[in-house]
N, C-alpha and C. Protein backbone atom coordinates (compact mmCIF):
# COMPACT_ATOMS: atom_id res chain seq x y z
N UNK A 1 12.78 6.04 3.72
CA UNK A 1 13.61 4.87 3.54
C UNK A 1 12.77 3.59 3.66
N UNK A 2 11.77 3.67 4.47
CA UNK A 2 10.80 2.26 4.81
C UNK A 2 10.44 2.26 3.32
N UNK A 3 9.60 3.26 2.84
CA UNK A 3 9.20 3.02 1.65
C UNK A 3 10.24 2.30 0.36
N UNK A 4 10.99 2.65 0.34
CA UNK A 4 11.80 2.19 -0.72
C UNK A 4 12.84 0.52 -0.14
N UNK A 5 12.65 0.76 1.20
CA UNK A 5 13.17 -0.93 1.43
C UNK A 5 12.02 -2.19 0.99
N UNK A 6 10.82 -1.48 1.42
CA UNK A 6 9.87 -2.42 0.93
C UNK A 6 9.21 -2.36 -0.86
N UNK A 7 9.98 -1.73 -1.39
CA UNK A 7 9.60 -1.57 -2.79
C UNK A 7 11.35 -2.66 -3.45
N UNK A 8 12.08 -2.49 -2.70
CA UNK A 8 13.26 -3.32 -2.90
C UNK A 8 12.88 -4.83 -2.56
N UNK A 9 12.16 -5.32 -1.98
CA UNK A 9 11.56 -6.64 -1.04
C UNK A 9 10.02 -6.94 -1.75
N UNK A 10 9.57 -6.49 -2.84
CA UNK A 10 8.33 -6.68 -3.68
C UNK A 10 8.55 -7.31 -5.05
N UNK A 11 7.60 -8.54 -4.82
CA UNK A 11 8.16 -9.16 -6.58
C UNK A 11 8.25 -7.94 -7.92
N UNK A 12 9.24 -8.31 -8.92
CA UNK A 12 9.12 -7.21 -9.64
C UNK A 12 7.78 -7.13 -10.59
N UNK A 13 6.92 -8.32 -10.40
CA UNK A 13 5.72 -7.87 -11.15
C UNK A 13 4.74 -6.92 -10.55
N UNK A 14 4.79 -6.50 -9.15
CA UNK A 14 3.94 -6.11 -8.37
C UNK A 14 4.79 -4.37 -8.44
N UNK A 15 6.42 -4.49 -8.98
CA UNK A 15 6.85 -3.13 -8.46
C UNK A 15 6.12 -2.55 -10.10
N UNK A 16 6.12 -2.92 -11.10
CA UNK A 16 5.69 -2.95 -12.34
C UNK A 16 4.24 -2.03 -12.17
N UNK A 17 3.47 -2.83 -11.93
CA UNK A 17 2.32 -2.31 -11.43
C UNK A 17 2.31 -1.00 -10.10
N UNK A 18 2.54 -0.98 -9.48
CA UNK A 18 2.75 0.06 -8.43
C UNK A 18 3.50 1.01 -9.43
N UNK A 19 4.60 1.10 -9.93
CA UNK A 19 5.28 2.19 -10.90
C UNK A 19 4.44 2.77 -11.96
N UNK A 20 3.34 1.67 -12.32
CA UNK A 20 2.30 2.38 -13.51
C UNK A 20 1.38 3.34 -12.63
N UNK A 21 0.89 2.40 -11.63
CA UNK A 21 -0.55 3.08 -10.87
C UNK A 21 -0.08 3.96 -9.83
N UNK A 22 0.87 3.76 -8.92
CA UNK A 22 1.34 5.10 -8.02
C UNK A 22 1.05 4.26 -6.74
N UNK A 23 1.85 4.81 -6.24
CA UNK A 23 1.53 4.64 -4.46
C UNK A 23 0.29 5.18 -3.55
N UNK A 24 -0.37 4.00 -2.97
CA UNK A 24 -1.66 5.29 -1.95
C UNK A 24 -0.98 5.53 -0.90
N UNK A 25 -1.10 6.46 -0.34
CA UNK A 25 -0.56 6.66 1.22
C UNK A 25 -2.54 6.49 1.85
N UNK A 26 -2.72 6.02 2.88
CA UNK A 26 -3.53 5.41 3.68
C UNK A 26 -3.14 6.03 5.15
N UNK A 27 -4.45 6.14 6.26
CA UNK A 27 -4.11 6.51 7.60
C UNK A 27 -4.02 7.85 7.49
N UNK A 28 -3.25 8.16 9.40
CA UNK A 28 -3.44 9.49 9.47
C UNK A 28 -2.39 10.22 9.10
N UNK A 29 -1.26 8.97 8.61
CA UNK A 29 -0.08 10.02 8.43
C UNK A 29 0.12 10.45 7.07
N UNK A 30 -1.22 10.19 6.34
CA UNK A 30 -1.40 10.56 4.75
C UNK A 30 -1.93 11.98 4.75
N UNK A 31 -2.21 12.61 5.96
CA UNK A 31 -2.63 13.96 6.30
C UNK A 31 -1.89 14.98 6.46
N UNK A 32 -0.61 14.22 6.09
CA UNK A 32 0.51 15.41 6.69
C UNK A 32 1.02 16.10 5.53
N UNK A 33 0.72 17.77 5.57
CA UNK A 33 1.11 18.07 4.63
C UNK A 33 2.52 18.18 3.96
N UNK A 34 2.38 17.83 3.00
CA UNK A 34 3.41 17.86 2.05
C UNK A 34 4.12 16.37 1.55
N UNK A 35 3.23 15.48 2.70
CA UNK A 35 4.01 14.05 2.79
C UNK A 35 4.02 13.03 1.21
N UNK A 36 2.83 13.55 0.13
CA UNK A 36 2.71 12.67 -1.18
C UNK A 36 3.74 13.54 -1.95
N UNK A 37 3.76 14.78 -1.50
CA UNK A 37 4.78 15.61 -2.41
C UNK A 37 6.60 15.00 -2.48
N UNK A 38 6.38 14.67 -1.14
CA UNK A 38 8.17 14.14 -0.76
C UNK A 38 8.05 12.74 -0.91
N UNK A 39 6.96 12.37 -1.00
CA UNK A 39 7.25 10.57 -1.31
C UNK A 39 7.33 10.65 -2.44
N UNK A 40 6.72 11.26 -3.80
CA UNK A 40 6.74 11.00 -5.13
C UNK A 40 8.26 11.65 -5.50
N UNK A 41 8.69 12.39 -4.91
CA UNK A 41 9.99 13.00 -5.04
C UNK A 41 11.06 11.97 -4.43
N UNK A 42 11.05 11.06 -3.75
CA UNK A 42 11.71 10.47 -2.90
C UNK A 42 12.22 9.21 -3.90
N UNK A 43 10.80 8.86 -4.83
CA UNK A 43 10.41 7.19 -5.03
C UNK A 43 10.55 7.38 -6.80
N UNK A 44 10.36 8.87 -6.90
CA UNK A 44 9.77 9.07 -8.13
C UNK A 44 9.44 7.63 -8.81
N UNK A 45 7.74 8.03 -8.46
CA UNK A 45 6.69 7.09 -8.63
C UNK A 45 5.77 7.95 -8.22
N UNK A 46 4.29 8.24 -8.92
CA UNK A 46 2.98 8.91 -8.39
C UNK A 46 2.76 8.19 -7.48
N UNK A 47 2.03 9.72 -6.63
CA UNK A 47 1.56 9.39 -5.18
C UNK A 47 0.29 9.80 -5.09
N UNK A 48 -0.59 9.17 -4.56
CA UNK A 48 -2.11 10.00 -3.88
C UNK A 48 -2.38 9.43 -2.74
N UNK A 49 -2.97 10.05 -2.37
CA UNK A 49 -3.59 10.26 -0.99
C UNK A 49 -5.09 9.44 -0.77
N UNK A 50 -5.33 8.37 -0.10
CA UNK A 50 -6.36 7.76 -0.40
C UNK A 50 -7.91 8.69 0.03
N UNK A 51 -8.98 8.22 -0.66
CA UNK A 51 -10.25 9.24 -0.58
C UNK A 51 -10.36 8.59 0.97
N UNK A 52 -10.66 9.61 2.21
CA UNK A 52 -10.90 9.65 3.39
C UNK A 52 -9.96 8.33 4.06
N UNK A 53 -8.73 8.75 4.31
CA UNK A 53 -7.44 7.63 4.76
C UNK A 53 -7.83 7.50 6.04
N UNK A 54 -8.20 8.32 6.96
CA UNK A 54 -8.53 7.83 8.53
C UNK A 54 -9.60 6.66 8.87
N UNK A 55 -9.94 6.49 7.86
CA UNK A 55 -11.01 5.24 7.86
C UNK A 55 -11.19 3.93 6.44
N UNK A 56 -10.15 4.48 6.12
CA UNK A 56 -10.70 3.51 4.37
C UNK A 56 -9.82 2.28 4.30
N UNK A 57 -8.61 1.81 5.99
CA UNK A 57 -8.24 0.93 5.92
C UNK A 57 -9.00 -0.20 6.65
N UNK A 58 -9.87 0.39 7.86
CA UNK A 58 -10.63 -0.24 8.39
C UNK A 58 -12.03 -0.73 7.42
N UNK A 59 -12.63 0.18 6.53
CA UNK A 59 -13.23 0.04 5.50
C UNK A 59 -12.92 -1.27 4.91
N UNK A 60 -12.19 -1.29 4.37
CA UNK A 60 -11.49 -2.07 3.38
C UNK A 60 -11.37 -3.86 3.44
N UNK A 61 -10.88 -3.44 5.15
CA UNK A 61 -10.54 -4.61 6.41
C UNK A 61 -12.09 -5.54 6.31
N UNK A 62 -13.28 -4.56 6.88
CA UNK A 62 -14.60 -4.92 6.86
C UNK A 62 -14.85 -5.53 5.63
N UNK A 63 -14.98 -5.03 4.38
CA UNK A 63 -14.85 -5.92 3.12
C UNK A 63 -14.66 -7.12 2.84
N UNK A 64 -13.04 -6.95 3.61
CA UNK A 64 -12.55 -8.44 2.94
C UNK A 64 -13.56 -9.44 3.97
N UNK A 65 -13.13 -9.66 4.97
CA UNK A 65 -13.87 -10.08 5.83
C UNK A 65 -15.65 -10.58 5.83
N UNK A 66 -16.29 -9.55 5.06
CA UNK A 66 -17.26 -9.86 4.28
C UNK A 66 -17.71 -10.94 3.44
N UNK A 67 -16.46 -10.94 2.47
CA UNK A 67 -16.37 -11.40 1.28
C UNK A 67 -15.28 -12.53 1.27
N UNK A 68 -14.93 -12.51 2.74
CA UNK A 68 -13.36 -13.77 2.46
C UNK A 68 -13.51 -14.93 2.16
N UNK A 69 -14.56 -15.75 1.77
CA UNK A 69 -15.14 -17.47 1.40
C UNK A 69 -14.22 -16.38 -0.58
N UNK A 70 -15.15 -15.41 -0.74
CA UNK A 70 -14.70 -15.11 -2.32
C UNK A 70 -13.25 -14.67 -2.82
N UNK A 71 -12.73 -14.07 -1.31
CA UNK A 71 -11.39 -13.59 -2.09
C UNK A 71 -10.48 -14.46 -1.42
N UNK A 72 -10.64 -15.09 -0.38
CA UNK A 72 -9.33 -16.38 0.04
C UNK A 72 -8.82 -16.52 -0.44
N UNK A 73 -8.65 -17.15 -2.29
CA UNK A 73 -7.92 -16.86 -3.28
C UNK A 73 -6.36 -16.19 -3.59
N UNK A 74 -6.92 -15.34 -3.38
CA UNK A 74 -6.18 -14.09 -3.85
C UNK A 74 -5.64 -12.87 -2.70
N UNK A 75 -5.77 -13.58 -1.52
CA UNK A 75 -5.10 -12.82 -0.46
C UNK A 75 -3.17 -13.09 -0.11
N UNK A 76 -2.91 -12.31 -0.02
CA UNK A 76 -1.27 -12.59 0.28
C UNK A 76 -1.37 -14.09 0.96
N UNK A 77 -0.43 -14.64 0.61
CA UNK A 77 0.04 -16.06 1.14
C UNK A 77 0.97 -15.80 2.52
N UNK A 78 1.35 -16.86 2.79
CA UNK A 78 2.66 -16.51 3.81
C UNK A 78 4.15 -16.69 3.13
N UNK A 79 4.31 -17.01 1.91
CA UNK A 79 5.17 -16.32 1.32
C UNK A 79 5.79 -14.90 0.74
N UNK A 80 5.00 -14.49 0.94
CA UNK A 80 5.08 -12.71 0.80
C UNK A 80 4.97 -12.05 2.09
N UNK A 81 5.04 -12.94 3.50
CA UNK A 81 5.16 -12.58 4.59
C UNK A 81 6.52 -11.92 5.38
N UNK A 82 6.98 -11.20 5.69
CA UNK A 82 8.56 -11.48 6.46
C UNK A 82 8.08 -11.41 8.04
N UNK A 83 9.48 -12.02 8.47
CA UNK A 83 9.74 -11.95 9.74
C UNK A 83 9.79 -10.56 10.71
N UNK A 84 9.38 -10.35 11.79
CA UNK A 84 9.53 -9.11 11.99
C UNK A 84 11.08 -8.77 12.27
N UNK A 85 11.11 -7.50 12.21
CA UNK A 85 12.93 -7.08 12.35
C UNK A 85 12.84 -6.66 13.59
């Protein structure tokens, strides 16, 4: 249900894109078997499993951080932010 409230709460140009390219599941709970099988069934929308998820968000994190003078740009605003519930 998280998944699909936040696909309801995503501009529709971004659900556009996510519906072409598929969902990553990321972390450790992308390890659980059967979990891309019941999300693509759930969302019907492709699912994969990101290459080595226990580490490729922290990865990723390091990157930007790297590179943030170049991508500042193009990082979520605080309009695409919500409040916590």
């Amino acid at each position: 249900q998280a998944i699909r409230d936040t696909i309801e709460e995503t501009p529709p140009e971004l659900v556009a894109d996510i519906m072409d390219q598929g969902i990553v599941l990321a972390g450790g709970g992308a390890l659980l078997a059967g979990l891309d099988r019941r999300t693509a069934e759930a969302t019907q929308m492709p699912v994969h499993v990101a290459d080595d998820p226990l580490t490729c968000v922290v990865r990723g994190t390091g990157r930007v951080l790297e590179e943030l003078d170049t991508l500042e740009r193009v990082l979520i605003t605080e309009q695409y932010t919500r409040a916590p519930r």
